[in-house]
C-alpha atoms as a PDB file:
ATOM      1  CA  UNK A   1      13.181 -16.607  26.257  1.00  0.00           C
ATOM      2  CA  UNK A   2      10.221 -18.218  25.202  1.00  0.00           C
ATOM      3  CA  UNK A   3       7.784 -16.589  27.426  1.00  0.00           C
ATOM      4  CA  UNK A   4       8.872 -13.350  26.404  1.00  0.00           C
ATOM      5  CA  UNK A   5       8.379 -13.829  22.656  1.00  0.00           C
ATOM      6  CA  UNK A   6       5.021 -15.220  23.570  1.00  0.00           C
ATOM      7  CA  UNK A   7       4.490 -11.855  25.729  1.00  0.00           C
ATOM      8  CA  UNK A   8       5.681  -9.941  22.649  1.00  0.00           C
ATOM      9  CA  UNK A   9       3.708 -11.687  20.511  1.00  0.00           C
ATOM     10  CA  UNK A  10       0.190 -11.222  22.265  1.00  0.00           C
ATOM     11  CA  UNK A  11       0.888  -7.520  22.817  1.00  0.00           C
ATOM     12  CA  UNK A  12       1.474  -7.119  19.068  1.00  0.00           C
ATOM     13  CA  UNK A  13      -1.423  -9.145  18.914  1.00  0.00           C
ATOM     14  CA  UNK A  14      -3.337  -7.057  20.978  1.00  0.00           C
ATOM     15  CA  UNK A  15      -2.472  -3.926  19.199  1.00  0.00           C
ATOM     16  CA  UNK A  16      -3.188  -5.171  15.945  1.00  0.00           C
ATOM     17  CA  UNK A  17      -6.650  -6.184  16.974  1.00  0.00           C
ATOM     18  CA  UNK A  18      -7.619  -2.409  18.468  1.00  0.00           C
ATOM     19  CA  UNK A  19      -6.212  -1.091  14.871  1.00  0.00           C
ATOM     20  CA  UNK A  20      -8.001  -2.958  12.782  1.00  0.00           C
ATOM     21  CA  UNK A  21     -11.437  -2.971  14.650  1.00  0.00           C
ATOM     22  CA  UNK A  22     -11.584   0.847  14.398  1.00  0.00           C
ATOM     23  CA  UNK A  23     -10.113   0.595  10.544  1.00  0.00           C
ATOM     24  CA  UNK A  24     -13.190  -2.029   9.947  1.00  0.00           C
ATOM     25  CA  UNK A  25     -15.933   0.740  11.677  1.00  0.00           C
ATOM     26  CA  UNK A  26     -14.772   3.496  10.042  1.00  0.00           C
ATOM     27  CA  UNK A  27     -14.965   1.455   6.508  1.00  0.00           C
ATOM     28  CA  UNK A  28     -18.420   0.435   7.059  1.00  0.00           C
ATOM     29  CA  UNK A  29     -19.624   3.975   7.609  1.00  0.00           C
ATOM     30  CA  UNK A  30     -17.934   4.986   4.556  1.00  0.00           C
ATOM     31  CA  UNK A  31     -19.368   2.131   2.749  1.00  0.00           C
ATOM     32  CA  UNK A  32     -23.293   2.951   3.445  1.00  0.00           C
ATOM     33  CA  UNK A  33     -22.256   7.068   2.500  1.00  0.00           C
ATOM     34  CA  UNK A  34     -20.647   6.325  -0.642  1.00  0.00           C
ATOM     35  CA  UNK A  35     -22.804   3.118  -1.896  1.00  0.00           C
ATOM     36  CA  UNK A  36     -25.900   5.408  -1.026  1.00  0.00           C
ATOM     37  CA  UNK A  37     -24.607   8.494  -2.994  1.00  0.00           C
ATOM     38  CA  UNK A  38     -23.405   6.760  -5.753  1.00  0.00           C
ATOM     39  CA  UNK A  39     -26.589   5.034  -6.339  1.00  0.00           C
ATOM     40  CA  UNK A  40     -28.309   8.255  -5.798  1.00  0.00           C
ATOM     41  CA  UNK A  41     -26.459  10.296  -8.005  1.00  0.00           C
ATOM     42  CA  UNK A  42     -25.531   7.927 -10.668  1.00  0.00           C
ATOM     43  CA  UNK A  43     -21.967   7.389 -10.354  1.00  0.00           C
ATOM     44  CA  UNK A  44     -20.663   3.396 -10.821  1.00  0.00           C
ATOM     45  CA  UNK A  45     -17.121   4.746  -9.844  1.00  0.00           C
ATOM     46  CA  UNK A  46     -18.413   5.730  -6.588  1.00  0.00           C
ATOM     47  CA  UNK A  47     -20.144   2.655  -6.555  1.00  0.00           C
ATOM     48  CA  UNK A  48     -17.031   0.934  -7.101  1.00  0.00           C
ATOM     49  CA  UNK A  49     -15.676   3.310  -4.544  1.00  0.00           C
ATOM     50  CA  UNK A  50     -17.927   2.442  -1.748  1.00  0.00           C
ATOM     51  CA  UNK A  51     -17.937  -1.662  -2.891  1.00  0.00           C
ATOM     52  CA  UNK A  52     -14.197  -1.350  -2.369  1.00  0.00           C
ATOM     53  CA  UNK A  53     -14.837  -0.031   1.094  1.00  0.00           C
ATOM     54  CA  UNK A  54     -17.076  -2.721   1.889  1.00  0.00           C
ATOM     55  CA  UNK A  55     -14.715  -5.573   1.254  1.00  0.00           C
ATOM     56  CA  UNK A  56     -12.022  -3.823   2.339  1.00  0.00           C
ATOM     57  CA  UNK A  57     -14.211  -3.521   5.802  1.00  0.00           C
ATOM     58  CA  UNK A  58     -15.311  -7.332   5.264  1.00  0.00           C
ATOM     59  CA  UNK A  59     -11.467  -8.242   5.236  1.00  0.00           C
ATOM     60  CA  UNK A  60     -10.687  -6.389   8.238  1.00  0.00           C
ATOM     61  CA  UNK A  61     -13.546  -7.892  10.151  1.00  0.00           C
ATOM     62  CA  UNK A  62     -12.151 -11.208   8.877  1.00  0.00           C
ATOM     63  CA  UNK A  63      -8.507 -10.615   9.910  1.00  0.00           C
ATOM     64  CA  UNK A  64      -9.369  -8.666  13.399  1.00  0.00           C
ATOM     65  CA  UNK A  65     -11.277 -12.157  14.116  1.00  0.00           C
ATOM     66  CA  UNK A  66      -7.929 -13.919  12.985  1.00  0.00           C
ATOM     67  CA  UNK A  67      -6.037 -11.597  15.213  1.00  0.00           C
ATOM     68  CA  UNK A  68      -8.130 -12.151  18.747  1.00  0.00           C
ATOM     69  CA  UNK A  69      -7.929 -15.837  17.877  1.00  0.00           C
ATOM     70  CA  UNK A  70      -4.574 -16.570  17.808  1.00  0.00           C
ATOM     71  CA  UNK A  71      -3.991 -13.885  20.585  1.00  0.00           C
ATOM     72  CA  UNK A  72      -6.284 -15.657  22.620  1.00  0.00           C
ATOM     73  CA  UNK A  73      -5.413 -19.498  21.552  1.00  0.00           C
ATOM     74  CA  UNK A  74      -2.487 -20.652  23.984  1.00  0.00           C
ATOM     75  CA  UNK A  75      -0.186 -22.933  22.555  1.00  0.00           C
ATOM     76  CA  UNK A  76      -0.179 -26.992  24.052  1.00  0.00           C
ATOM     77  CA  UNK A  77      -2.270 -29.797  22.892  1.00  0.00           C
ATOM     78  CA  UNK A  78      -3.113 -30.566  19.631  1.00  0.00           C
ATOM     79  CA  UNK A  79      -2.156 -27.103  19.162  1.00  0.00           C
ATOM     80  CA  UNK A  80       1.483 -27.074  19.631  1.00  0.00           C
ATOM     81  CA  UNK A  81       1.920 -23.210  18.567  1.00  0.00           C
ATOM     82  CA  UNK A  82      -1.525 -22.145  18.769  1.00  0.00           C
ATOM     83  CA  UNK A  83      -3.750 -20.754  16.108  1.00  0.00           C
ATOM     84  CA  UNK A  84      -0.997 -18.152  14.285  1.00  0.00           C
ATOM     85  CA  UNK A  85      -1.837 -20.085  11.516  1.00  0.00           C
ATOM     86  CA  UNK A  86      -5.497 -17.597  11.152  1.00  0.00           C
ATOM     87  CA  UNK A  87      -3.683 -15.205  10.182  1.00  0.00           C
ATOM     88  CA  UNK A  88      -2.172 -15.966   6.726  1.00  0.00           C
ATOM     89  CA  UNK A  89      -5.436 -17.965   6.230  1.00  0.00           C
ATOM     90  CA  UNK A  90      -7.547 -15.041   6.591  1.00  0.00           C
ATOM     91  CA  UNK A  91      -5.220 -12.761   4.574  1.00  0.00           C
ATOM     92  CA  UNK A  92      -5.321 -15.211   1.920  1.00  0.00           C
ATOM     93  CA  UNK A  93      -9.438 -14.965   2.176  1.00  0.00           C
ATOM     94  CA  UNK A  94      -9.334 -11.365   1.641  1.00  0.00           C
ATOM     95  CA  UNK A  95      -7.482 -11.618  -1.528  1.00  0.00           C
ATOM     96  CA  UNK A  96      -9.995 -14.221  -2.937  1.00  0.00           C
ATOM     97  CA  UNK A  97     -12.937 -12.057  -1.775  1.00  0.00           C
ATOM     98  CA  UNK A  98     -11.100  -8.952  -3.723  1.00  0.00           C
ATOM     99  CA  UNK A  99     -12.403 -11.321  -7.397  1.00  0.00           C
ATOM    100  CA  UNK A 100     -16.231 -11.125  -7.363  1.00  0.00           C
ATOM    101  CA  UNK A 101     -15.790  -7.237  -6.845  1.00  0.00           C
ATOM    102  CA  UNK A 102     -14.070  -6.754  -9.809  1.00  0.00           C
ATOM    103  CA  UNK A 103     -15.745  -8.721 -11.719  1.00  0.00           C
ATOM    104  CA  UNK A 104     -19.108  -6.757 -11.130  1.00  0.00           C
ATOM    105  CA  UNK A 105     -17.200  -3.367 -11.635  1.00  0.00           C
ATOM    106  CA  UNK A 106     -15.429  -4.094 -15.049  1.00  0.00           C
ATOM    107  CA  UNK A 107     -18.934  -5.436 -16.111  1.00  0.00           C
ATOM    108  CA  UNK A 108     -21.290  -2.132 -14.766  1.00  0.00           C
ATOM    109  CA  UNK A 109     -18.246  -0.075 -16.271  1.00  0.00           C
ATOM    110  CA  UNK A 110     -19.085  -1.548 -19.394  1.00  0.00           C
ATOM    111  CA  UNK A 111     -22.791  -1.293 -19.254  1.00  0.00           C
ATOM    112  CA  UNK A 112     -22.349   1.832 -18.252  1.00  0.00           C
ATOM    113  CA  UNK A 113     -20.281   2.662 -21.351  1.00  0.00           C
ATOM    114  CA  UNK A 114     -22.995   1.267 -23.346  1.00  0.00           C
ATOM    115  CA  UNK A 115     -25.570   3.394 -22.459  1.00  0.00           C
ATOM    116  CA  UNK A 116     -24.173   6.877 -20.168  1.00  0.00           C
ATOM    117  CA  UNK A 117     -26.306   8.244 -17.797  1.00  0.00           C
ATOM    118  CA  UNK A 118     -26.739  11.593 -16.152  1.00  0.00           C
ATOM    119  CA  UNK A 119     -24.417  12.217 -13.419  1.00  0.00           C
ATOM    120  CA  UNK A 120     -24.705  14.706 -10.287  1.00  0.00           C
ATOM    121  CA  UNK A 121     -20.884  15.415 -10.622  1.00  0.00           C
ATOM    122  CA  UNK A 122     -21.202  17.946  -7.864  1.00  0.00           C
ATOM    123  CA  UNK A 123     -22.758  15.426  -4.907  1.00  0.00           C
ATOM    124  CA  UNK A 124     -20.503  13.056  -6.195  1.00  0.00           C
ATOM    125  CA  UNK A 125     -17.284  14.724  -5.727  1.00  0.00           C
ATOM    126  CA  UNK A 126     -18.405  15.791  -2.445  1.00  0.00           C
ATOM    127  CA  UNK A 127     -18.597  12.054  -1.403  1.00  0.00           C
ATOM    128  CA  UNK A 128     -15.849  11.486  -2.578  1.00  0.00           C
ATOM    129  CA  UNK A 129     -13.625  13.653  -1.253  1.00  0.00           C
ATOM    130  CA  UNK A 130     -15.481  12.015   2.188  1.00  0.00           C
ATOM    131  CA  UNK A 131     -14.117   8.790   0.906  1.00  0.00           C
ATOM    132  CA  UNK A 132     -10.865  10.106   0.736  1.00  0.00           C
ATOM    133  CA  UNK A 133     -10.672  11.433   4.319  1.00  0.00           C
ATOM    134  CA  UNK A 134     -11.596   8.228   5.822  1.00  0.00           C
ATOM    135  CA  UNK A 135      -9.110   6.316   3.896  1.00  0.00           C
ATOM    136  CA  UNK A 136      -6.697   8.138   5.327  1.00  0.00           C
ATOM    137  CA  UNK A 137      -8.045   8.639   8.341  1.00  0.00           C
ATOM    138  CA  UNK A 138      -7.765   4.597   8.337  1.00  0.00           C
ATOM    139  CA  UNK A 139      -4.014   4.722   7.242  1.00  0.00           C
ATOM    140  CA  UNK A 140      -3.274   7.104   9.858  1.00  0.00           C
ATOM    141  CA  UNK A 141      -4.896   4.307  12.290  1.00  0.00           C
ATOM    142  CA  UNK A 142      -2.646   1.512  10.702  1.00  0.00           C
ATOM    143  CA  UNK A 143       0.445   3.657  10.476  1.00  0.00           C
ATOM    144  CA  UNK A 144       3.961   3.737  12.576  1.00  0.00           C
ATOM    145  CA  UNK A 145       5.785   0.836  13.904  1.00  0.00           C
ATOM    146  CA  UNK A 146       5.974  -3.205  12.402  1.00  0.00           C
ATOM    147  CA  UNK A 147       2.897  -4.102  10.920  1.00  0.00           C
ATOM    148  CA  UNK A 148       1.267  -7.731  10.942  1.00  0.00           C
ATOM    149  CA  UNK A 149       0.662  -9.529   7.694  1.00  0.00           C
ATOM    150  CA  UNK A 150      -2.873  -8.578   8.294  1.00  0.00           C
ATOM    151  CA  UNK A 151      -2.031  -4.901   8.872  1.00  0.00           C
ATOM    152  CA  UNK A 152      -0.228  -4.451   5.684  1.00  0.00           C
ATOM    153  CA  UNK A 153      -2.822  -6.365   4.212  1.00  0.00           C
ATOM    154  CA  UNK A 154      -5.247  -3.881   5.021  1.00  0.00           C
ATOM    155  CA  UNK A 155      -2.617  -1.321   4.533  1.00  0.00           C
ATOM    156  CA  UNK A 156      -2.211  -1.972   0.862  1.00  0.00           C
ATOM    157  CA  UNK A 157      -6.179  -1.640   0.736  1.00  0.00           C
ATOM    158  CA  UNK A 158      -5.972   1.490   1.831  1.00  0.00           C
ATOM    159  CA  UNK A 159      -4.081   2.973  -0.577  1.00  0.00           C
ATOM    160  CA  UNK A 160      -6.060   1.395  -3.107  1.00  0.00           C
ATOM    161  CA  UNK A 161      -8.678   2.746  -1.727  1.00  0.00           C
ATOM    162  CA  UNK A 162      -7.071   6.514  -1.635  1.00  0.00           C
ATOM    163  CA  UNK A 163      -6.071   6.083  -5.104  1.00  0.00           C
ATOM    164  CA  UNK A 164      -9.374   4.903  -6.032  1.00  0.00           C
ATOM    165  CA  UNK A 165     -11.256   7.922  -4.229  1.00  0.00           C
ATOM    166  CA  UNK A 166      -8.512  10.299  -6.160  1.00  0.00           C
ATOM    167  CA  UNK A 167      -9.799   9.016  -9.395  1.00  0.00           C
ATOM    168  CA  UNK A 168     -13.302   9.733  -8.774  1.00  0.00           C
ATOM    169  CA  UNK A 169     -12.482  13.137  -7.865  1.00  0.00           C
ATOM    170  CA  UNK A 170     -10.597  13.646 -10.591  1.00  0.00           C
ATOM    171  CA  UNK A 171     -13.499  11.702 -12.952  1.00  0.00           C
ATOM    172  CA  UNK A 172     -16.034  13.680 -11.620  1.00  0.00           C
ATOM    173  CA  UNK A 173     -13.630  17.196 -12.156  1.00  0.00           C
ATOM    174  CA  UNK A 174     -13.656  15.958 -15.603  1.00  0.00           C
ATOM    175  CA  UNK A 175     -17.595  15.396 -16.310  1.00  0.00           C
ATOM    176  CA  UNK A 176     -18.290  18.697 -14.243  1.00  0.00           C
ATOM    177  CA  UNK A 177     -16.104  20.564 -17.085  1.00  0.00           C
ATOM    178  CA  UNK A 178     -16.118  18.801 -20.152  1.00  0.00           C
ATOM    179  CA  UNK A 179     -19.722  16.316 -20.121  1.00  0.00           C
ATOM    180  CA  UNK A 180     -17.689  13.643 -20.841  1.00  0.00           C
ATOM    181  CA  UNK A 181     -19.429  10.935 -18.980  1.00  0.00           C
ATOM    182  CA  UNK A 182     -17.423   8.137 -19.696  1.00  0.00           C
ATOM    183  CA  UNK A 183     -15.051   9.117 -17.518  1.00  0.00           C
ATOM    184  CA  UNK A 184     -16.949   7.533 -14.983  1.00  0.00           C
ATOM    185  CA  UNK A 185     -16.948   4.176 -15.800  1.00  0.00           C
ATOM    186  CA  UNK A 186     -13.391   4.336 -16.746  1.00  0.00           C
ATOM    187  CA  UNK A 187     -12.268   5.241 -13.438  1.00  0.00           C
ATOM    188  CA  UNK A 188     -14.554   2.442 -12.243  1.00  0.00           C
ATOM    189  CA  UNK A 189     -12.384  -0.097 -14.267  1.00  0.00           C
ATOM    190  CA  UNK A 190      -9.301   2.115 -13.008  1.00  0.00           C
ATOM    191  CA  UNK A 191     -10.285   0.897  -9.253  1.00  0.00           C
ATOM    192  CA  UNK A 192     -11.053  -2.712 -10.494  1.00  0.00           C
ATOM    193  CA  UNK A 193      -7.149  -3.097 -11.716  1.00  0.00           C
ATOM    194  CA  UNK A 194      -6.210  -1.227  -8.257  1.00  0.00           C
ATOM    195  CA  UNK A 195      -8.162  -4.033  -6.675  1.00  0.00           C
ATOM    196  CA  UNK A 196      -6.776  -6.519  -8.292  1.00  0.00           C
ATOM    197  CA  UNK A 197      -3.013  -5.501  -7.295  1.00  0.00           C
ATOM    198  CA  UNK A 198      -4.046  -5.078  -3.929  1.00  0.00           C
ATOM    199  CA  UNK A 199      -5.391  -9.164  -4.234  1.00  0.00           C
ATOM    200  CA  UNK A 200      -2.032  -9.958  -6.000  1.00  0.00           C
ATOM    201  CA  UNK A 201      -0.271  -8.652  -2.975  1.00  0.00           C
ATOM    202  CA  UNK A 202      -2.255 -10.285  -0.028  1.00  0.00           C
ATOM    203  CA  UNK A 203      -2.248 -13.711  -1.712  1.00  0.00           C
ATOM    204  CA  UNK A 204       1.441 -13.544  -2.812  1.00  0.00           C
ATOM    205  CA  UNK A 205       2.441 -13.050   0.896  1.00  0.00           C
ATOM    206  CA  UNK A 206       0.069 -15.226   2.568  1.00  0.00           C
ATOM    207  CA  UNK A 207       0.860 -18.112   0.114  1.00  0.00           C
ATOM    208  CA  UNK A 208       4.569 -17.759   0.775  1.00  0.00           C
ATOM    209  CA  UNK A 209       3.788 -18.491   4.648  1.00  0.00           C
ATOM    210  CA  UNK A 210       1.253 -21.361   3.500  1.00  0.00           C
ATOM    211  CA  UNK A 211       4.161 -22.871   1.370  1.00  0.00           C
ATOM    212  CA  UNK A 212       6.791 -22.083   4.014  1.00  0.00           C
ATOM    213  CA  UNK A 213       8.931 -20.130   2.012  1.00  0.00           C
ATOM    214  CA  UNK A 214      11.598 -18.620   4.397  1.00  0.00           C
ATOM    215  CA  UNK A 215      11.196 -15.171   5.521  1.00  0.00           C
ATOM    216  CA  UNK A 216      14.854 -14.260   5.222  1.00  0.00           C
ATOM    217  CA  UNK A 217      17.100 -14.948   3.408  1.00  0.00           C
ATOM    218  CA  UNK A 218      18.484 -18.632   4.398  1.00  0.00           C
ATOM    219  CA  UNK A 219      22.020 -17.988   3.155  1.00  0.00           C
ATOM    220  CA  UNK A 220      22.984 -14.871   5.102  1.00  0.00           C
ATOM    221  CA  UNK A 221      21.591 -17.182   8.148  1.00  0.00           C
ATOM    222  CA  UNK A 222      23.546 -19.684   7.472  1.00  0.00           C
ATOM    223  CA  UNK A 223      26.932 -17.413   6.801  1.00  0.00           C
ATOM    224  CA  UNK A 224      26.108 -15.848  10.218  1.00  0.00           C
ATOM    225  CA  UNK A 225      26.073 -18.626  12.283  1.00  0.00           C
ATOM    226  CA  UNK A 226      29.090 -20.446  10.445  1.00  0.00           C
ATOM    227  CA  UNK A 227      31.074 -17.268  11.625  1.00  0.00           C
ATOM    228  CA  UNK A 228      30.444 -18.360  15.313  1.00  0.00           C
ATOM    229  CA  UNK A 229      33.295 -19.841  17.530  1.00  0.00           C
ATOM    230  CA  UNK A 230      33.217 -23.222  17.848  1.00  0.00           C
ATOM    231  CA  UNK A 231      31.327 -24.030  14.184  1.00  0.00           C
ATOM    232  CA  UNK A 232      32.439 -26.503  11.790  1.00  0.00           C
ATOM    233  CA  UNK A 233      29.719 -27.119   9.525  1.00  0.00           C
ATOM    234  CA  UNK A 234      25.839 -26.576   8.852  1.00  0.00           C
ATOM    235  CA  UNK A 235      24.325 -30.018   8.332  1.00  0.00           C
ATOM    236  CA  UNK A 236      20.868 -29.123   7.879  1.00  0.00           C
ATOM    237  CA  UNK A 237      19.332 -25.548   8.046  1.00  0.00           C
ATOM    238  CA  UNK A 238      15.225 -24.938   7.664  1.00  0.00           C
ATOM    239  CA  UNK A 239      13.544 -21.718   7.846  1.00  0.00           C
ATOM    240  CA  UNK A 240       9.953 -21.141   7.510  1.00  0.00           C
ATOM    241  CA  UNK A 241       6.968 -18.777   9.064  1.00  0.00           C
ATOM    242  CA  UNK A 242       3.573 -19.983  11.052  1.00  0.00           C
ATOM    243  CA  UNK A 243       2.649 -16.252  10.808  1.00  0.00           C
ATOM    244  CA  UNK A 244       3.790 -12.668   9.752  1.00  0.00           C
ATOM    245  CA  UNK A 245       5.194 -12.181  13.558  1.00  0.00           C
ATOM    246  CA  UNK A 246       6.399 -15.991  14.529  1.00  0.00           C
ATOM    247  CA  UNK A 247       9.399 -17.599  12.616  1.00  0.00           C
ATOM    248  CA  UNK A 248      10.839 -20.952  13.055  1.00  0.00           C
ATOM    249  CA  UNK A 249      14.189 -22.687  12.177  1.00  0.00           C
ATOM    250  CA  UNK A 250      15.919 -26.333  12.687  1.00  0.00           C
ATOM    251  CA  UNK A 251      19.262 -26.105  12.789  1.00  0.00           C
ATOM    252  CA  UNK A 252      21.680 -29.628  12.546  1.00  0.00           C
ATOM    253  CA  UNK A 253      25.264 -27.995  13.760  1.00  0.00           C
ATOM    254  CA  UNK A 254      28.691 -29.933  13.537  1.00  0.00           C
ATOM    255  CA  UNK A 255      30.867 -28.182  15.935  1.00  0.00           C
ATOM    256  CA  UNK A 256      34.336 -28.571  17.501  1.00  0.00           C
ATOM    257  CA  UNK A 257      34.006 -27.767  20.987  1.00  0.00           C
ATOM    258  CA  UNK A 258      35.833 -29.886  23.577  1.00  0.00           C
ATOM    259  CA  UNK A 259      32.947 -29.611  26.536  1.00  0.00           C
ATOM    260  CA  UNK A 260      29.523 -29.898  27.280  1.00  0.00           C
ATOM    261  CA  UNK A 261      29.802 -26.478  28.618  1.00  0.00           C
ATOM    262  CA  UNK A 262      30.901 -24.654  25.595  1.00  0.00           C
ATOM    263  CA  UNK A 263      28.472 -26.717  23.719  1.00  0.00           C
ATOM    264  CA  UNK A 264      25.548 -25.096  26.043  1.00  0.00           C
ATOM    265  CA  UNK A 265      27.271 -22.075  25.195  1.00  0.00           C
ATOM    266  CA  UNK A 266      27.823 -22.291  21.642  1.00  0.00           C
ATOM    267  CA  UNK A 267      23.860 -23.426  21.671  1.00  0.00           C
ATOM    268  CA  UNK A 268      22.661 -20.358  23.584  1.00  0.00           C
ATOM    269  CA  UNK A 269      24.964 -18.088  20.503  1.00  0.00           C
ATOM    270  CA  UNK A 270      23.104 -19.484  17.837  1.00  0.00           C
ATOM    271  CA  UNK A 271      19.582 -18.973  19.630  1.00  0.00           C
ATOM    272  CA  UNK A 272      20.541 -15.524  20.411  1.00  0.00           C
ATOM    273  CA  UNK A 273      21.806 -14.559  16.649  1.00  0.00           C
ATOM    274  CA  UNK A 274      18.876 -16.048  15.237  1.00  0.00           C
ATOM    275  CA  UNK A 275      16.620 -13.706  17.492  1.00  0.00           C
ATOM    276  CA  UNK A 276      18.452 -10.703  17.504  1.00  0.00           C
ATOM    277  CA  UNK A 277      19.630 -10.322  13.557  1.00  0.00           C
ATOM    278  CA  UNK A 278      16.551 -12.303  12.119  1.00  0.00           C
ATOM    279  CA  UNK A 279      13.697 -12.319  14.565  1.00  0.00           C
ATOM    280  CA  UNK A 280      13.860 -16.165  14.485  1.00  0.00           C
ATOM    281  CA  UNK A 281      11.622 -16.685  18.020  1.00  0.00           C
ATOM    282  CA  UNK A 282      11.590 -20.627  17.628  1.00  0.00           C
ATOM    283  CA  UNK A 283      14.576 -22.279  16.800  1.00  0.00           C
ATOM    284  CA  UNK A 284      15.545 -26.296  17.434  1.00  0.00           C
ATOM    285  CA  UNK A 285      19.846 -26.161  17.525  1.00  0.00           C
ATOM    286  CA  UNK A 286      21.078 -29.714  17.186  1.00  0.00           C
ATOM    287  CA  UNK A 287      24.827 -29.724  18.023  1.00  0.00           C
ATOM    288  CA  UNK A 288      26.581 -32.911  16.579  1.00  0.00           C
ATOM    289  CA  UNK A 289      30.593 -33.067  17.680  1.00  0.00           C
ATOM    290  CA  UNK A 290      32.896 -35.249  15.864  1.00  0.00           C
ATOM    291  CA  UNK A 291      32.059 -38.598  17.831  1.00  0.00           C
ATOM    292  CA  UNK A 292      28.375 -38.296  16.853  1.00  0.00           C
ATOM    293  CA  UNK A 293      27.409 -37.223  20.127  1.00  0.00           C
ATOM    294  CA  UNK A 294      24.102 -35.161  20.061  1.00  0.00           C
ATOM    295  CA  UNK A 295      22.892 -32.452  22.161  1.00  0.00           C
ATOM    296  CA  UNK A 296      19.087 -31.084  21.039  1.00  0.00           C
ATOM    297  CA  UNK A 297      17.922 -27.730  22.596  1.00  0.00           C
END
């Protein structure tokens, strides 16, 4: 059973790595056509546009590294469960990065609203609209089957980052037909609070793995396996995460079987309800019967 959560694991792995690679290229290009047109044209919300690409690139780059890692780092050693760990670490690093970006748009925004400046609406919206198609060209990448904590990660900054390209359209719609060239800026502070709910999200998740905060919910676990023959009680009953695709439990079971084989038996249950109904992959089942006699597995 083991080896074939660990084969499951690096072919999810695997896949997530080829996602976000591509996701990370096709950022970067975005980034250079949008930072370059926005600087060239005037706009700070494209600016903001193409910044937001950038670290959204940055964080991909951060968590594909993450990914090959701890597909590639076998677990033994010093390393009992390999490097899984990189994973909510480096999620957790994207949201911090997410801060200084903000900080620099709510502050150009405001400079911005200071003292306007021409804007070549038309480029602009052209670029943007670009910006728009590779974002979801990227979500289209990310898209269909269970996602890593890195891969909604970079999900969620992708439809930031469609919502952000929306409301430069729509900005630049608005100085093409009414002058108003505020509207700029405040669409640039309109992507800073997307930002900042995309950082919310990353470090909300990867700080409930980093405090081992249970993935499921502990009590319908512990209901489930109290309905299995041969139960008495639940002693003890951990759950926790090492990463978005690798759970762990330890179980301390008082039981009333009358064997050591329907012991084995009542052992092999609880491993098999754990990884069928909550994708529990490492589990450690202690069995105590009445007389105190133990059986670990």
């Amino acid at each position: 059973m083991a080896s074939h959560e660990h084969d499951r694991a690096a072919e999810q792995g695997e896949r997530s790595a080829r996602k976000l690679g591509l996701v990370a290229a096709i950022n970067l290009v975005g980034f250079i056509i949008e930072l370059a047109g926005g600087l060239m044209f005037g706009s700070v919300a494209l600016v903001g546009d193409a910044l937001h690409m950038l670290f959204d690139a940055l964080a991909y780059v951060i968590a594909y590294g993450a990914t090959v890692i701890a597909r590639r780092s076998n677990p033994g050693g010093r390393w009992s469960y390999g490097l899984h760990r990189i994973e909510p670490f480096a999620a957790f690093l994207n949201g911090v990065l997410l801060v200084p970006m903000v900080g620099y748009l709510v502050w150009e925004s405001y400079q911005r609203y200071l003292s306007p400046v021409d804007i070549d609406a038309g480029m602009t919206l052209v670029l943007a609209t670009g910006g728009l198609v590779i974002n979801l060209a990227s979500v289209y990448v990310l898209q269909g089957g269970e996602m890593s904590l890195n891969e909604r990660g970079a999900f969620y900054h992708l439809l930031g980052d469609a919502g952000a390209s929306i409301a430069v359209i729509v900005s630049m719609l608005v100085v093409m037909y009414t002058d108003f060239l505020i509207a700029d800026p405040l669409t640039a502070v309109l992507i800073a609070m997307l930002i900042i709910w995309s950082a919310i999200i990353l470090l909300r998740e990867s700080g409930a793995i980093f405090f081992q905060g249970s993935p499921v919910d502990v009590d319908e676990v512990r209901a489930s396996i109290e309905d299995l023959d041969g139960v008495e009680t639940i002693e003890d009953l951990h759950i926790w995460a090492l990463s978005s695709q690798i759970s762990v439990a330890s179980i301390y079971v008082e039981d009333a079987t009358s064997s050591l084989e329907e012991r084995d038996s009542l052992v092999a249950d609880i491993h098999d309800l754990l990884t069928s109904e909550f994708d529990i992959t490492h589990a450690t089942v202690e069995v105590v019967a009445e007389s105190h006699e133990h059986t670990l597995t």
